[in-house]
N, C-alpha and C. Protein backbone atom coordinates (compact mmCIF):
# COMPACT_ATOMS: atom_id res chain seq x y z
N UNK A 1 42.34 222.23 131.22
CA UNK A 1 42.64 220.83 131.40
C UNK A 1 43.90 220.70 132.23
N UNK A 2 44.33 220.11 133.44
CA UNK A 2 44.93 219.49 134.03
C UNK A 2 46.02 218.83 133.61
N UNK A 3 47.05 218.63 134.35
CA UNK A 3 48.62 218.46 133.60
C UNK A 3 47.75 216.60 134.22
N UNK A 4 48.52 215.92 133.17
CA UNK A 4 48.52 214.44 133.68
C UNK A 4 48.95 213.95 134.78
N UNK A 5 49.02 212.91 135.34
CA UNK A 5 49.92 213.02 136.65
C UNK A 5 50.94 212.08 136.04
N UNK A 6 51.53 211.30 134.86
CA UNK A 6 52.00 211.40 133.97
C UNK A 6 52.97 212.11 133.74
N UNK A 7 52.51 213.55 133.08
CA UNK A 7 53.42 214.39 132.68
C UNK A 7 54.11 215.36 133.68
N UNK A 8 53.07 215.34 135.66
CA UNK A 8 53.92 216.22 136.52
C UNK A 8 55.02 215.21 137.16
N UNK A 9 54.67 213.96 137.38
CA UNK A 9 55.52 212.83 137.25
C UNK A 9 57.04 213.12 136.84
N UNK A 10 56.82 213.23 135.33
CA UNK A 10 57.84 213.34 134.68
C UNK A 10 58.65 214.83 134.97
N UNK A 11 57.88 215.98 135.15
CA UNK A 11 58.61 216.98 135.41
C UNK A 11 59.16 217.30 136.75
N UNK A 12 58.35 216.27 137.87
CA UNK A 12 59.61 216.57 138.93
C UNK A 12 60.20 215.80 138.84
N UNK A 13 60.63 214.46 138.27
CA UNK A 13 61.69 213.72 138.27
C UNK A 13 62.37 214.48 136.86
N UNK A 14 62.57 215.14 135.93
CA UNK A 14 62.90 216.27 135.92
C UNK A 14 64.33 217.60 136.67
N UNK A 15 62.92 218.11 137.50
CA UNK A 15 63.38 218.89 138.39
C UNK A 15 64.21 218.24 139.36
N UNK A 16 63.80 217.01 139.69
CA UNK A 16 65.41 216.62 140.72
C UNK A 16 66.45 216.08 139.62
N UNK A 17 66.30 215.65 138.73
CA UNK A 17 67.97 215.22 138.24
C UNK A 17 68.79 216.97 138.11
N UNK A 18 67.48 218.01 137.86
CA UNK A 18 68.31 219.32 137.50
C UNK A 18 68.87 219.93 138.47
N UNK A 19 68.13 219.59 140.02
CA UNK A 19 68.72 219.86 141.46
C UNK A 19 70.41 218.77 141.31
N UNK A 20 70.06 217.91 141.07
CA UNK A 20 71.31 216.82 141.10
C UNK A 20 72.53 217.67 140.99
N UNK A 21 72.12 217.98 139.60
CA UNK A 21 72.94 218.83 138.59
C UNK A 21 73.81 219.91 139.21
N UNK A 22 72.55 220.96 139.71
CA UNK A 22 73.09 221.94 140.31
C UNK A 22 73.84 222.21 141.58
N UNK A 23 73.26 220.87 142.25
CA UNK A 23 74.55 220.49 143.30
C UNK A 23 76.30 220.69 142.95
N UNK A 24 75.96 219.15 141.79
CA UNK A 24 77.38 219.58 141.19
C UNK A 24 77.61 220.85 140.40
N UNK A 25 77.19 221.44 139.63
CA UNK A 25 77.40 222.89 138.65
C UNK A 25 78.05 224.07 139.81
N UNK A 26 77.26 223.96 141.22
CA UNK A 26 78.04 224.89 142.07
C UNK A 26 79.21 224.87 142.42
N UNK A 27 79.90 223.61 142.94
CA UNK A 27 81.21 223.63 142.73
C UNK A 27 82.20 223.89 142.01
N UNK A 28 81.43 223.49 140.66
CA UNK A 28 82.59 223.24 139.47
C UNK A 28 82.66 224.26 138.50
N UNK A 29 81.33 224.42 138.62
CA UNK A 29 80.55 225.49 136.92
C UNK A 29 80.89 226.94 137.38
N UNK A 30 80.80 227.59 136.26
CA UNK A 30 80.55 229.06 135.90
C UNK A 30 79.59 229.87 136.84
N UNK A 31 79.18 230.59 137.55
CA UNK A 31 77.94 231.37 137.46
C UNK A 31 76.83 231.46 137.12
N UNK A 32 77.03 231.64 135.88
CA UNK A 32 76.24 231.60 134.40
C UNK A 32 75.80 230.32 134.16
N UNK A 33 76.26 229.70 134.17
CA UNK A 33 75.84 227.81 134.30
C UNK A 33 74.76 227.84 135.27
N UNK A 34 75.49 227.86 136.30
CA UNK A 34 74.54 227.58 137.93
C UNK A 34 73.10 228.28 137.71
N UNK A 35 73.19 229.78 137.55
CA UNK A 35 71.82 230.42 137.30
C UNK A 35 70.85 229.84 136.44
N UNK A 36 71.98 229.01 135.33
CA UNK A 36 70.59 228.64 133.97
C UNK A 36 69.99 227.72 134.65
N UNK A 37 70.83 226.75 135.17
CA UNK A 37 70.37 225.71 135.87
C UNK A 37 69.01 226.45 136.83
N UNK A 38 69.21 226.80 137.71
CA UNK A 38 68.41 227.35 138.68
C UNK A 38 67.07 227.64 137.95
N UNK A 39 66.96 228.69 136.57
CA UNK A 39 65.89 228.90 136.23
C UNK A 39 65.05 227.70 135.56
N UNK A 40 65.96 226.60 134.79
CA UNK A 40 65.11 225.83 134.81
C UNK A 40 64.42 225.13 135.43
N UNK A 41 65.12 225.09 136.85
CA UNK A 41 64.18 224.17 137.66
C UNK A 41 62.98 225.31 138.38
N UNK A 42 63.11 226.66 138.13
CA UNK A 42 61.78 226.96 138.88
C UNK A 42 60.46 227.50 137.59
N UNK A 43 61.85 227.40 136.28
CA UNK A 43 60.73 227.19 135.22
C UNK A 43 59.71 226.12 135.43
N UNK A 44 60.34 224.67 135.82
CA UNK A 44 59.73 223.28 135.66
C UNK A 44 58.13 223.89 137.04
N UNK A 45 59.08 224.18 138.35
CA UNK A 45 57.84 224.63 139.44
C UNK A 45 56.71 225.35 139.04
N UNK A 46 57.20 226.08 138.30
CA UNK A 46 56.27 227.27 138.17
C UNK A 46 55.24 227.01 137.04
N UNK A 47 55.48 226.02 135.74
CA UNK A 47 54.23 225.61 135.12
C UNK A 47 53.44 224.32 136.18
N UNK A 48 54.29 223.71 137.17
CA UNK A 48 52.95 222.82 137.53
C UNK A 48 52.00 223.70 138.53
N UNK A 49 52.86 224.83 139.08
CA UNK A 49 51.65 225.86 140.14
C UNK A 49 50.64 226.46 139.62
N UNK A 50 51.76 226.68 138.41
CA UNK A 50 50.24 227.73 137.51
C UNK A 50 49.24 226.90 136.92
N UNK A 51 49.66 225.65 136.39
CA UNK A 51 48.72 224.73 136.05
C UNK A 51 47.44 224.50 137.40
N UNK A 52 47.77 224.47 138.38
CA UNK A 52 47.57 223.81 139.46
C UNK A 52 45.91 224.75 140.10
N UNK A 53 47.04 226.54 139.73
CA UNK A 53 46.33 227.74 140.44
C UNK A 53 45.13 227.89 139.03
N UNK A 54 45.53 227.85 137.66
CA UNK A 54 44.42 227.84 136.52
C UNK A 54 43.10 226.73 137.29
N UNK A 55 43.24 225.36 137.61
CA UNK A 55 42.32 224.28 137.62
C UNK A 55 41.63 224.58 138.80
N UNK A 56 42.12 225.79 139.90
CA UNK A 56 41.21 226.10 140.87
C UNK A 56 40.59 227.19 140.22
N UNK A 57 40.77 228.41 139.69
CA UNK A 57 39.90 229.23 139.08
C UNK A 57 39.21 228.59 137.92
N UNK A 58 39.38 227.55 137.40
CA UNK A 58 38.42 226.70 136.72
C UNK A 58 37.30 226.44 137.65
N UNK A 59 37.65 225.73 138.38
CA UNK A 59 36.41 224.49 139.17
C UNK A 59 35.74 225.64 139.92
N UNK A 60 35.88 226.84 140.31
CA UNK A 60 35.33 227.38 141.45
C UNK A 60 33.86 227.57 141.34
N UNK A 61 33.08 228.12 142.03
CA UNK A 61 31.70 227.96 141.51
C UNK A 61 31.06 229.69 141.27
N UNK A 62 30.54 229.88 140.59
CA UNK A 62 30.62 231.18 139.94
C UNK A 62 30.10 231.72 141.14
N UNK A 63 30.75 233.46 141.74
CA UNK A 63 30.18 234.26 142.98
C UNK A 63 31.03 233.54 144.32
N UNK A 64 31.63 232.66 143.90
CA UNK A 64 32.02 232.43 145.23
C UNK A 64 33.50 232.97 145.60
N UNK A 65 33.67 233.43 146.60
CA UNK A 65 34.95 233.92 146.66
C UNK A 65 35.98 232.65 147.37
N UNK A 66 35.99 231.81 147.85
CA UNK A 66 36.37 230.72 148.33
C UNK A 66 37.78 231.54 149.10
N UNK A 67 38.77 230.70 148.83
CA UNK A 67 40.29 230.94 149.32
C UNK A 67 40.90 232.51 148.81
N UNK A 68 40.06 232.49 147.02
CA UNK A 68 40.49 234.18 146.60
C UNK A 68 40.16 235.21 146.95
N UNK A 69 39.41 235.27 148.17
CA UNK A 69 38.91 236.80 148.91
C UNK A 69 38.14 237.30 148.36
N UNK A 70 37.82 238.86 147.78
CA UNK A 70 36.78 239.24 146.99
C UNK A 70 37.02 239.20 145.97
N UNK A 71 37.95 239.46 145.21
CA UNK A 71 38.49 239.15 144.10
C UNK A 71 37.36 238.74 142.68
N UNK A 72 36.63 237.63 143.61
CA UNK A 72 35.47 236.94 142.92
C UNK A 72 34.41 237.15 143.47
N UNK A 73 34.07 238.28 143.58
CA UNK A 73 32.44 238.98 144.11
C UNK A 73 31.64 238.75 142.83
N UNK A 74 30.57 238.49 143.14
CA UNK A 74 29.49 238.83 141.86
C UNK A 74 29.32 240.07 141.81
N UNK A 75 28.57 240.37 139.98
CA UNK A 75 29.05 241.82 140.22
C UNK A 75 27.54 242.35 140.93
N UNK A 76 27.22 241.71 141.25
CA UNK A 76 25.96 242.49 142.32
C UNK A 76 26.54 242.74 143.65
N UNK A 77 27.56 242.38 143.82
CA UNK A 77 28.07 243.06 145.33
C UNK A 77 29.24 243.97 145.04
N UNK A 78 29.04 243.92 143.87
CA UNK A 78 30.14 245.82 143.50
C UNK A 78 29.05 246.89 143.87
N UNK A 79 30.09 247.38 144.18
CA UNK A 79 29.64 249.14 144.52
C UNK A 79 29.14 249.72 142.52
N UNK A 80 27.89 250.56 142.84
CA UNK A 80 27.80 250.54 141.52
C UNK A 80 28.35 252.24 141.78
N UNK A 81 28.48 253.00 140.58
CA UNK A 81 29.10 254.11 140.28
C UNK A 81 27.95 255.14 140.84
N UNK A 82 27.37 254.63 139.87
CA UNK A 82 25.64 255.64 140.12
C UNK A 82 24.98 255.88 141.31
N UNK A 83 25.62 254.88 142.43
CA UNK A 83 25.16 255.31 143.79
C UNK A 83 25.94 256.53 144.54
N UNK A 84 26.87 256.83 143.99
CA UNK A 84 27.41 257.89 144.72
C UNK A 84 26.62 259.21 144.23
């Protein structure tokens, strides 16, 4: 199931007040500050991609390799063992 557009809504507005943030945190803050900062905002990126990259290997249509290369061969176009 698909993030709401709702809830990605909410997580890049989110992700920019935490950019805001880290604007200021670089000047002022610690290191250690700045980095946490940093990971949260590519924490926030990185569940809507993966959400994003799950709902295409959802929808795809079974055997088809589309954008993923072979990756998604049926297994009738594997090499079988027994032929060698």
């Amino acid at each position: 199931m698909a993030l709401s557009e709702t809830v990605k809504e909410s997580m890049r507005e989110a992700e920019s007040h935490l950019r805001n943030a880290l604007s200021f945190a670089a000047r002022t803050e610690r290191p250690n500050i700045v980095a946490h900062i940093a990971k949260l905002i590519a924490g926030i990126d990185n569940i809507i991609t993966a959400d994003e990259l799950i709902d295409k290997l959802e929808d795809r249509t079974s055997g088809s390799s589309d954008m993923f290369g072979p990756f998604y061969r049926s297994d009738d176009d594997l090499p079988c063992m027994d032929d060698e």
